[in-house]
C-alpha atoms as a PDB file:
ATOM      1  CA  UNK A   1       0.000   0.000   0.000  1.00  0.00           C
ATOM      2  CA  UNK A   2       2.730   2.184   0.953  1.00  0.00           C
ATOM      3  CA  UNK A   3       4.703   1.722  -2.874  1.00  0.00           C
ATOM      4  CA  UNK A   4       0.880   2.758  -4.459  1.00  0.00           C
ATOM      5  CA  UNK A   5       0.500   5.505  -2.282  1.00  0.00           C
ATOM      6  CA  UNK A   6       3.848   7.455  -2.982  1.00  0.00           C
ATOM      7  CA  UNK A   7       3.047   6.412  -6.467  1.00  0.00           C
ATOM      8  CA  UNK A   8      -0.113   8.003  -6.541  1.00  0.00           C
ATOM      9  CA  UNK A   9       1.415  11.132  -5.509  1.00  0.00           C
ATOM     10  CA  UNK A  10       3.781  11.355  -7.932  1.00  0.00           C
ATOM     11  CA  UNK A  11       0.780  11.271 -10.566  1.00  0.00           C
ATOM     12  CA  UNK A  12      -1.136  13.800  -8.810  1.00  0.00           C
ATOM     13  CA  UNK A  13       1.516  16.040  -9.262  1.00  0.00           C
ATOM     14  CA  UNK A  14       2.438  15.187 -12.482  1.00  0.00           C
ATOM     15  CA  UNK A  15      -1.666  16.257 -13.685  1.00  0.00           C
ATOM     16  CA  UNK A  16      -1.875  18.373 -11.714  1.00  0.00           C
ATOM     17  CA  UNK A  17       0.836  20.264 -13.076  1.00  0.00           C
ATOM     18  CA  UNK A  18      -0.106  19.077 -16.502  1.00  0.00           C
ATOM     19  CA  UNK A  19      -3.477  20.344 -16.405  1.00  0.00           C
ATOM     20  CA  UNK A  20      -3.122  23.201 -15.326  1.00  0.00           C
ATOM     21  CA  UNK A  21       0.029  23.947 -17.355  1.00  0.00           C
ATOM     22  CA  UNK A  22      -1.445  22.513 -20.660  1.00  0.00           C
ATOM     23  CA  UNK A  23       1.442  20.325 -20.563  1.00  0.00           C
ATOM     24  CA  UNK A  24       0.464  17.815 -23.819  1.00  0.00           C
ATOM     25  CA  UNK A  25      -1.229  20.963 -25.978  1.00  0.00           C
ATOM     26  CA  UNK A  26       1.977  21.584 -27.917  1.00  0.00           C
ATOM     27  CA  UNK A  27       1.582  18.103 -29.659  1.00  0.00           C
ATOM     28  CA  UNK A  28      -2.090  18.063 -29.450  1.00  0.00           C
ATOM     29  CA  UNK A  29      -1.146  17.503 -33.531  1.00  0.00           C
ATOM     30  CA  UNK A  30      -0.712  13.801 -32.862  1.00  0.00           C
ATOM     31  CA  UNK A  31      -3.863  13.495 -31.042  1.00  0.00           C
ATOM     32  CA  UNK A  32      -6.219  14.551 -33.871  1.00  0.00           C
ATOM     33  CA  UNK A  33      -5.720  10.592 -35.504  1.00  0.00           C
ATOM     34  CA  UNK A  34      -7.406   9.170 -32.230  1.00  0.00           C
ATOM     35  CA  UNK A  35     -10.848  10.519 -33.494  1.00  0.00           C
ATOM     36  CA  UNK A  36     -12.557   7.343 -34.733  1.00  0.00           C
ATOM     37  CA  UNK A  37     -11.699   5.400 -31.724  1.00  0.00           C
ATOM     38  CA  UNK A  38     -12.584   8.269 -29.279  1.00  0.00           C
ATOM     39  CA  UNK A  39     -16.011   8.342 -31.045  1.00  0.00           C
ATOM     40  CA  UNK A  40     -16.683   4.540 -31.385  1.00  0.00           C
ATOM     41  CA  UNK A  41     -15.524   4.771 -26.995  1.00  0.00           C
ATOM     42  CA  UNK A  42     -17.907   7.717 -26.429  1.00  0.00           C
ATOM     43  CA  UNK A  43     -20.744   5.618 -27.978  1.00  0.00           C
ATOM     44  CA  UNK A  44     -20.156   2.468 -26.150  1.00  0.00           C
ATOM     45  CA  UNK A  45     -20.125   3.945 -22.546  1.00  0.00           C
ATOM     46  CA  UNK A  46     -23.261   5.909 -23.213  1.00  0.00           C
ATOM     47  CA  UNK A  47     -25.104   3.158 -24.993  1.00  0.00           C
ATOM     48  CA  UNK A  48     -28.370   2.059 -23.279  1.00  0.00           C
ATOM     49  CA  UNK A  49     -26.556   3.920 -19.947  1.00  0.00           C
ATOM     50  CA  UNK A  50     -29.823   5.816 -18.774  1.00  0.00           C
ATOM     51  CA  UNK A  51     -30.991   5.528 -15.337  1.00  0.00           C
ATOM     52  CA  UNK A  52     -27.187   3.609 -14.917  1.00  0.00           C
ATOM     53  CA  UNK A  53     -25.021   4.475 -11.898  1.00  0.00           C
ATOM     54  CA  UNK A  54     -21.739   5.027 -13.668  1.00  0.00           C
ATOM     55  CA  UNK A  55     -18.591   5.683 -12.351  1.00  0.00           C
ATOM     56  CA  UNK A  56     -15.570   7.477 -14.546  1.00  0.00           C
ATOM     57  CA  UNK A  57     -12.715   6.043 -13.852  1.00  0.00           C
ATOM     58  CA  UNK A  58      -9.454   8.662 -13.587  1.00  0.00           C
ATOM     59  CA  UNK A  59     -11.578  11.386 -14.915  1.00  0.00           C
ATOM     60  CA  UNK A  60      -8.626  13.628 -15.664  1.00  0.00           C
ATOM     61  CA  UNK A  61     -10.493  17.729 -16.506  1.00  0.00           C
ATOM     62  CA  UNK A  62     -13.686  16.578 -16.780  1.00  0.00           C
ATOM     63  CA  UNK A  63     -13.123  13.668 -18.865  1.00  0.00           C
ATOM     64  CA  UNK A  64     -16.863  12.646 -20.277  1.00  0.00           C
ATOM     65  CA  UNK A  65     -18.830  12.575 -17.316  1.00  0.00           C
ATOM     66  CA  UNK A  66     -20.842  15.443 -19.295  1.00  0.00           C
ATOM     67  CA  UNK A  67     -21.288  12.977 -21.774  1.00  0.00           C
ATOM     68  CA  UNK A  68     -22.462  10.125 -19.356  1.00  0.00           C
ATOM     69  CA  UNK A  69     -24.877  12.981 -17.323  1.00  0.00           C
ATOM     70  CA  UNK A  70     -26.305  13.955 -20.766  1.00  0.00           C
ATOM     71  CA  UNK A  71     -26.864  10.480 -21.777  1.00  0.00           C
ATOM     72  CA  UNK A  72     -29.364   9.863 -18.257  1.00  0.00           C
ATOM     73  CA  UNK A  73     -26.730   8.360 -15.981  1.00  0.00           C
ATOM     74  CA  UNK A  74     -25.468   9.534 -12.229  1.00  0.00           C
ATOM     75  CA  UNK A  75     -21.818   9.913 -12.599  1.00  0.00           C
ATOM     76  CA  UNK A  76     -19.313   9.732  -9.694  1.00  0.00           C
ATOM     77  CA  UNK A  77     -15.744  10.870 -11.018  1.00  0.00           C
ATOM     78  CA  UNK A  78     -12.505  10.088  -9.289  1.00  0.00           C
ATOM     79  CA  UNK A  79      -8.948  11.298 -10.302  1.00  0.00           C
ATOM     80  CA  UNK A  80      -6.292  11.340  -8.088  1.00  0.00           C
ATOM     81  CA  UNK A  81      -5.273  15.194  -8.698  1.00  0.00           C
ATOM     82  CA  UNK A  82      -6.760  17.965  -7.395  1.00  0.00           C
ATOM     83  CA  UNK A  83      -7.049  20.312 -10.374  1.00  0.00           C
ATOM     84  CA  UNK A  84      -8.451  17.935 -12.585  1.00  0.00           C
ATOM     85  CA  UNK A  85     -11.426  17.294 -10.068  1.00  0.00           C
ATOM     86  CA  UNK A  86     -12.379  20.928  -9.652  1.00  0.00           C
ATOM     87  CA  UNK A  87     -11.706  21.512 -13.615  1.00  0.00           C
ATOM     88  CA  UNK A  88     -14.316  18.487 -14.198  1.00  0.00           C
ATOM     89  CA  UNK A  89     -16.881  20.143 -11.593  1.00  0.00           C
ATOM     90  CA  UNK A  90     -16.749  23.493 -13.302  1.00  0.00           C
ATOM     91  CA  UNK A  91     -17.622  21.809 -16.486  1.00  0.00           C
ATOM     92  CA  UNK A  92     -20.468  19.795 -15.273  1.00  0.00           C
ATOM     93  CA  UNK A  93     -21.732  22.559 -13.746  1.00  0.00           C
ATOM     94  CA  UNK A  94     -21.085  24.670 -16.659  1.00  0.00           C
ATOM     95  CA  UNK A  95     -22.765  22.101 -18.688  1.00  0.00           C
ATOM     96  CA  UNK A  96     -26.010  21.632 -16.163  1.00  0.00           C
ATOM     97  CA  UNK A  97     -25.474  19.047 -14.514  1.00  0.00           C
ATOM     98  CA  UNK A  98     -24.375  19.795 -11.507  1.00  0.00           C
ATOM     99  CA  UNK A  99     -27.258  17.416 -10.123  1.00  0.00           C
ATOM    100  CA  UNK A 100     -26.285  14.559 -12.052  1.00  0.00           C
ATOM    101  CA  UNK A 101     -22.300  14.516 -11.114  1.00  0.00           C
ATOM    102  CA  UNK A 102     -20.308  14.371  -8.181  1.00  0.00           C
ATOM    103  CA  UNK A 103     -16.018  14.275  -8.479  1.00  0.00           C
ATOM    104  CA  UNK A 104     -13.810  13.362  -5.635  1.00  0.00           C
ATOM    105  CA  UNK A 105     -10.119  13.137  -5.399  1.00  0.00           C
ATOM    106  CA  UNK A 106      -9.358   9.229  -4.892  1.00  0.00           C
ATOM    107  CA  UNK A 107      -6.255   6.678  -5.536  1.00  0.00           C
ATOM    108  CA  UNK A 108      -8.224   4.571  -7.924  1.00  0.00           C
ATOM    109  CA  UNK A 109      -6.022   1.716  -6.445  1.00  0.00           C
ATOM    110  CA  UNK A 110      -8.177   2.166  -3.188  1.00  0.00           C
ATOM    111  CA  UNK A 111     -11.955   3.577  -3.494  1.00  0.00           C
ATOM    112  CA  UNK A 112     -14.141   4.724  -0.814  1.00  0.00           C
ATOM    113  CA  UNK A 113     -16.859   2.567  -2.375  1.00  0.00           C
ATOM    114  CA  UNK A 114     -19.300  -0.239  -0.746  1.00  0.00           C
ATOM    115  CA  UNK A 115     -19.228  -3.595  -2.782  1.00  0.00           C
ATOM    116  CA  UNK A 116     -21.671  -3.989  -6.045  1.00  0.00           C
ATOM    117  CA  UNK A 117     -21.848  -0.127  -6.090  1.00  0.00           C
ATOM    118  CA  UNK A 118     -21.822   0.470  -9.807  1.00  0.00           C
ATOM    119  CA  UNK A 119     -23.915  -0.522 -13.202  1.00  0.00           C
ATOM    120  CA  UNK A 120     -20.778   0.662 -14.949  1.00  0.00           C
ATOM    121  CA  UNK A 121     -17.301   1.518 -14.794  1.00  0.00           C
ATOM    122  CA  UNK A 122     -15.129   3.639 -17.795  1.00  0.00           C
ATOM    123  CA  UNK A 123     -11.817   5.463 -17.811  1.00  0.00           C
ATOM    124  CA  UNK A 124      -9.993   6.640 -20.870  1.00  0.00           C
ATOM    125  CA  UNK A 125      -6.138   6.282 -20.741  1.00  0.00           C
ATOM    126  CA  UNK A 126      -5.976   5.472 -16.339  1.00  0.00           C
ATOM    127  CA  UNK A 127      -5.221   1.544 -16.208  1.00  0.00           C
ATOM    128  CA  UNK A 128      -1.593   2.135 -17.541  1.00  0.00           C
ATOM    129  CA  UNK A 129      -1.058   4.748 -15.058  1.00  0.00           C
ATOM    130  CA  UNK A 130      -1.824   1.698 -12.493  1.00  0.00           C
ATOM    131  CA  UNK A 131      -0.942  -1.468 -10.955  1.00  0.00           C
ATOM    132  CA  UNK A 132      -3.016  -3.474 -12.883  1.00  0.00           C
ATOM    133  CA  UNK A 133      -3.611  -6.345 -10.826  1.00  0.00           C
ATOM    134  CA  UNK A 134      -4.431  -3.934  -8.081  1.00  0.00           C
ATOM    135  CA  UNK A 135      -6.517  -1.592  -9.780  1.00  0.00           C
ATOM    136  CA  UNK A 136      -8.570  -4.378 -11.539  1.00  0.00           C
ATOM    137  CA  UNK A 137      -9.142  -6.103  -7.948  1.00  0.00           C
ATOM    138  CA  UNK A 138     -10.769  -2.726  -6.834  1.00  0.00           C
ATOM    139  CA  UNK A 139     -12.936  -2.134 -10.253  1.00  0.00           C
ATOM    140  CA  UNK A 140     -14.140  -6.098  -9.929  1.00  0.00           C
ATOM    141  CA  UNK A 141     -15.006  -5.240  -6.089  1.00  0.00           C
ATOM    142  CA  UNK A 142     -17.234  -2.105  -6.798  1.00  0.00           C
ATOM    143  CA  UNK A 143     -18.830  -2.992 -10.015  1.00  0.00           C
ATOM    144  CA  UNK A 144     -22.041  -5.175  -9.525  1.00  0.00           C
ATOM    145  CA  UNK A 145     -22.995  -8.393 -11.357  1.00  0.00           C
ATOM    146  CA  UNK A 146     -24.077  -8.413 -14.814  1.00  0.00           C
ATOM    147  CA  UNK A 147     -22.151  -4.716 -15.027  1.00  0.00           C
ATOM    148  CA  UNK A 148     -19.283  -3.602 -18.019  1.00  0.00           C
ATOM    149  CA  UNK A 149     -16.116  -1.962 -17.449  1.00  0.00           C
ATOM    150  CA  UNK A 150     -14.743  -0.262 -20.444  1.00  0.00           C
ATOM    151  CA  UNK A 151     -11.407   1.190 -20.633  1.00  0.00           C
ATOM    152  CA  UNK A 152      -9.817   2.806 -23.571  1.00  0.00           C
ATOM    153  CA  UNK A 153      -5.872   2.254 -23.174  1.00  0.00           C
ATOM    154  CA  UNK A 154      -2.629   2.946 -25.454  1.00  0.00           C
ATOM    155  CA  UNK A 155      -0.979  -0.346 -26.282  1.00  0.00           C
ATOM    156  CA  UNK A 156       3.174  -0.720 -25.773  1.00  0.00           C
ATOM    157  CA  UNK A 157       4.266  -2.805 -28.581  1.00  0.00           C
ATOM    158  CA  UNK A 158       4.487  -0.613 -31.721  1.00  0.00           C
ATOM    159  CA  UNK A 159       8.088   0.763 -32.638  1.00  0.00           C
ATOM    160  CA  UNK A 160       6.274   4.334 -33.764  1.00  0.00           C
ATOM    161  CA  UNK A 161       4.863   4.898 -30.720  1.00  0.00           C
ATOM    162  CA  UNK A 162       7.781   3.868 -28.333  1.00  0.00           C
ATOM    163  CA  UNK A 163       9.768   6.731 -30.250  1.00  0.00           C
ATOM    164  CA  UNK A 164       7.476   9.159 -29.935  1.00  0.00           C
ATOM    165  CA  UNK A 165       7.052   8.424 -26.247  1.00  0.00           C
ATOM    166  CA  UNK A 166      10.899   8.455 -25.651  1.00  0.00           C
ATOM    167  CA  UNK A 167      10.839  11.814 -27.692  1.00  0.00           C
ATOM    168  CA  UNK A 168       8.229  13.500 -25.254  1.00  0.00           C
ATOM    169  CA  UNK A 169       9.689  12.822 -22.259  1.00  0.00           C
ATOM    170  CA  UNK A 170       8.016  15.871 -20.378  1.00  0.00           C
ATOM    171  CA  UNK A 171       4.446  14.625 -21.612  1.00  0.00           C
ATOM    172  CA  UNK A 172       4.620  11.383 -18.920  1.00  0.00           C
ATOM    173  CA  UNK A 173       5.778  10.226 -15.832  1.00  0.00           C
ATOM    174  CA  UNK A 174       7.930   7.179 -14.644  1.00  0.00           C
ATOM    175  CA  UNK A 175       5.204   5.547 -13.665  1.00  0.00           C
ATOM    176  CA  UNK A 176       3.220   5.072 -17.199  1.00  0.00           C
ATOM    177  CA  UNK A 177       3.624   1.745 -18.739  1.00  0.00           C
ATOM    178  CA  UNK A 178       1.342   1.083 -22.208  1.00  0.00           C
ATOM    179  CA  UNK A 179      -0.310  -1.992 -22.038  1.00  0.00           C
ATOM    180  CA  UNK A 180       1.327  -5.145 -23.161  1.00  0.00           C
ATOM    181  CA  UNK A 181      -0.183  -8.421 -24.965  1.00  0.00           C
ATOM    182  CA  UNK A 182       0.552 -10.159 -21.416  1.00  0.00           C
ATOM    183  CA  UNK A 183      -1.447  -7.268 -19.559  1.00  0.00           C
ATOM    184  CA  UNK A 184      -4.427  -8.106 -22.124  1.00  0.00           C
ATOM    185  CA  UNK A 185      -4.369 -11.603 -21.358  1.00  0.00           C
ATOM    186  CA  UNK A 186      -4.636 -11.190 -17.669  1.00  0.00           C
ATOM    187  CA  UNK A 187      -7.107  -8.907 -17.824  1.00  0.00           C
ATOM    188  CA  UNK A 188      -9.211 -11.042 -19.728  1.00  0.00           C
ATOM    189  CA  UNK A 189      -8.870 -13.660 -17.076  1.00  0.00           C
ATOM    190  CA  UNK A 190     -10.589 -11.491 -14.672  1.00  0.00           C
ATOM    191  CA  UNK A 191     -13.936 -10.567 -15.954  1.00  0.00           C
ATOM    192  CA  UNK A 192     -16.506 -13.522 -17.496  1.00  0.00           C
ATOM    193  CA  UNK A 193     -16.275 -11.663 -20.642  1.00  0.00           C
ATOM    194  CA  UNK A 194     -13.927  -9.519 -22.566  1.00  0.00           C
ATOM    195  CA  UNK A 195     -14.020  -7.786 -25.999  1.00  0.00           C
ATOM    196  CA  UNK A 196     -10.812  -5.761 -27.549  1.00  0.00           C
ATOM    197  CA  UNK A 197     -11.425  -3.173 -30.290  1.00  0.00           C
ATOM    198  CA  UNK A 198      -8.034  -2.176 -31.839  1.00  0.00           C
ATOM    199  CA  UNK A 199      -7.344   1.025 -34.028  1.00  0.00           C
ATOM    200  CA  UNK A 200      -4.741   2.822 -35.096  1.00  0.00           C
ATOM    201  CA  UNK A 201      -1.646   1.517 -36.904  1.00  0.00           C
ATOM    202  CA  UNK A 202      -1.296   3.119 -40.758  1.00  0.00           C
ATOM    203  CA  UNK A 203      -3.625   5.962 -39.461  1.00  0.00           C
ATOM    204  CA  UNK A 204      -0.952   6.639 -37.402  1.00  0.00           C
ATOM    205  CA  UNK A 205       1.095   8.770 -39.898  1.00  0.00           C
ATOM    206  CA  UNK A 206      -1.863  10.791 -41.003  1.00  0.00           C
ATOM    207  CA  UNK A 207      -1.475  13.869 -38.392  1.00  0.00           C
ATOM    208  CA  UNK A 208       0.789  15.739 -41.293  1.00  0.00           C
ATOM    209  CA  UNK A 209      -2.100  16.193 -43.007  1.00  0.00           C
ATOM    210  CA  UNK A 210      -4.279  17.026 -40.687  1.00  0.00           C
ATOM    211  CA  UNK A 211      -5.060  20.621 -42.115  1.00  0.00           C
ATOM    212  CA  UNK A 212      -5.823  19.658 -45.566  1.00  0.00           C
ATOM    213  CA  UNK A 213      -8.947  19.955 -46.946  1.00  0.00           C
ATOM    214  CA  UNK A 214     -10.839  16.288 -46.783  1.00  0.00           C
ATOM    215  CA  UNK A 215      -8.610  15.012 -43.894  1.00  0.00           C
ATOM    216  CA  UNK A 216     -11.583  13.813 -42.085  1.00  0.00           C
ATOM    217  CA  UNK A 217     -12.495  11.560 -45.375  1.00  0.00           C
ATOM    218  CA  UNK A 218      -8.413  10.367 -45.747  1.00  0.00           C
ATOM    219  CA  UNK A 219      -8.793   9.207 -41.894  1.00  0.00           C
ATOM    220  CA  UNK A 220     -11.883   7.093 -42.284  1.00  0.00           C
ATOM    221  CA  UNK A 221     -10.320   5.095 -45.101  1.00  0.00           C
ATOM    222  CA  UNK A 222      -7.468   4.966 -43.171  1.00  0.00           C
ATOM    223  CA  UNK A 223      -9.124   3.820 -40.499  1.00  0.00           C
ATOM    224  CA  UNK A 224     -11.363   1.216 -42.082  1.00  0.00           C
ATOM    225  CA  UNK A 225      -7.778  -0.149 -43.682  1.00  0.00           C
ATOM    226  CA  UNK A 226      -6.857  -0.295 -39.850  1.00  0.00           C
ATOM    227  CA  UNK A 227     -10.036  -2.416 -39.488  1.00  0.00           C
ATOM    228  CA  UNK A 228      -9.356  -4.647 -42.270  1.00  0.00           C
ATOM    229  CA  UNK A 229      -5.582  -5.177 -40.819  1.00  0.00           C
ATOM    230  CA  UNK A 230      -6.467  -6.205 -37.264  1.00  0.00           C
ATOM    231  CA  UNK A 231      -8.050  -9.418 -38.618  1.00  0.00           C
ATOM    232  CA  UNK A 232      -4.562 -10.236 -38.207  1.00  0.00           C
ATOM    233  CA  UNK A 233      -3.914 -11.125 -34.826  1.00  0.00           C
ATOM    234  CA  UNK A 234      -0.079 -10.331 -35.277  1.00  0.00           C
ATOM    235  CA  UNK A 235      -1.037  -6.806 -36.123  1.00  0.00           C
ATOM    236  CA  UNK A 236      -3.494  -6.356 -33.273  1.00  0.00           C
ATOM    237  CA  UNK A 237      -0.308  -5.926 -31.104  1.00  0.00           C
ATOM    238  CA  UNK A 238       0.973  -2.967 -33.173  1.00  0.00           C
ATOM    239  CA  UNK A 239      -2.065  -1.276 -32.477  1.00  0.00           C
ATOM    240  CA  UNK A 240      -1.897   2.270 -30.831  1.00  0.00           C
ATOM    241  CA  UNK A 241      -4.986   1.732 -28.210  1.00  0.00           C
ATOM    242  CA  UNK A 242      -7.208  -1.091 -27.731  1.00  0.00           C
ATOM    243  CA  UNK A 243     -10.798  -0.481 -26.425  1.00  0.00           C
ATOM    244  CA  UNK A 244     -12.339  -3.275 -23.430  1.00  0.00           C
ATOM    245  CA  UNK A 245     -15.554  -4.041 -23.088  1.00  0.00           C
ATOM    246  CA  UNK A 246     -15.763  -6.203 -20.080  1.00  0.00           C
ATOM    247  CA  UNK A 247     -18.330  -7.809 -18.248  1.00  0.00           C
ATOM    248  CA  UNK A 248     -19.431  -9.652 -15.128  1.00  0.00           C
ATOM    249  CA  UNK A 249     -22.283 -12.496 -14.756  1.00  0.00           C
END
């Protein structure tokens, strides 16, 4: 407990630095290819989740608990810095729905959370912040039967992406480790079902022409090439970020 404690405050000054600095906007640029699988995560954790008690999972500033409130849910946010909390509760209240939300500053590795408390659990881009084995133990304990966890994660295998991350030093901290096919396969082992939705590997080298008239067009086709590569199960690994769907009986 002690080793995820001091951990957990060397994230929470890490974000909290970075969010209120604007740490990553300077390569924003190599962010705009994630659209199609932000869009397809956005859609499955607020599918069908009205009337659901939903918690977001490392919210980060605000994260999409707007999204989750709009959709009918009640949202309970957790992030383990301080200025991303009060940045998320400014937007939901910004956003009406001040009602609907409620963030708290919490080590996700350790929630203040009775058993069977929620109908759903989602974070974008947390579990590899994490000790997985630890972190999973505490989403299985507070999720209730029959519930989904869905995570959206950055995979570690593909030799693009471990350049770029040694090249942006600044933009992470020691702790971050992208997930590996071994972290997959353990975390499939814990819930009764598990689904992985991989994207990103030639849309990758689309950001250069991200102002150029009909980008949005070139990064569909990209991205349904992506869809017709992963078939592949070799090329699933080179993937940039895998989307879980997971789910308990």
């Amino acid at each position: 407990m002690a080793n995820s404690n001091f951990r957990s405050a060397r994230e929470a000054e890490f974000h909290d630095r970075a969010f209120t600095e604007d740490v990553r906007a300077r390569t924003a640029k190599f962010y705009a290819v994630t659209e199609i699988s932000k869009r397809f995560y956005v859609d499955l954790i607020t599918r069908k989740c009205s009337g659901a008690r939903v918690l977001e999972y490392g919210c980060g500033p605000g994260g999409y608990a707007t999204d989750l409130a709009r959709a009918g849910a009640t949202v309970t946010a957790i992030d383990v810095s301080e200025s991303a909390i009060e940045l998320g509760r400014q937007e939901a209240v910004a956003a009406g729905f001040a009602e609907q939300t409620s963030f708290h500053v919490m080590n996700a590795e350790s929630m203040a959370f009775p058993e069977h408390h929620f109908d759903l659990i989602c974070g974008c881009g947390i579990l590899h912040h994490l000790d997985i084995p630890r972190a999973l133990a505490e989403v299985i304990r507070v999720l209730r039967p029959g519930g989904r966890a869905i995570f959206y994660e950055p995979q570690g295998h593909n030799a693009l992406i471990k350049l770029y991350r040694r090249l942006t030093p600044s933009m992470r901290t020691e702790d971050e480790h992208p997930l590996l096919w071994s972290d997959l396969e353990a975390i499939r082992l814990q819930f009764d079902s598990a689904q992985f939705h991989f994207f990103h590997l030639l849309s990758l080298v689309s950001f250069p022409f991200r102002s150029m008239p009909g980008y949005g067009f070139f990064l569909r086709m990209l991205g349904q090439t992506d869809r017709f590569l992963f078939r592949l199960p070799r090329l699933k690994r080179q993937a940039w970020v895998v989307v879980m769907d997971l789910g308990r009986k």
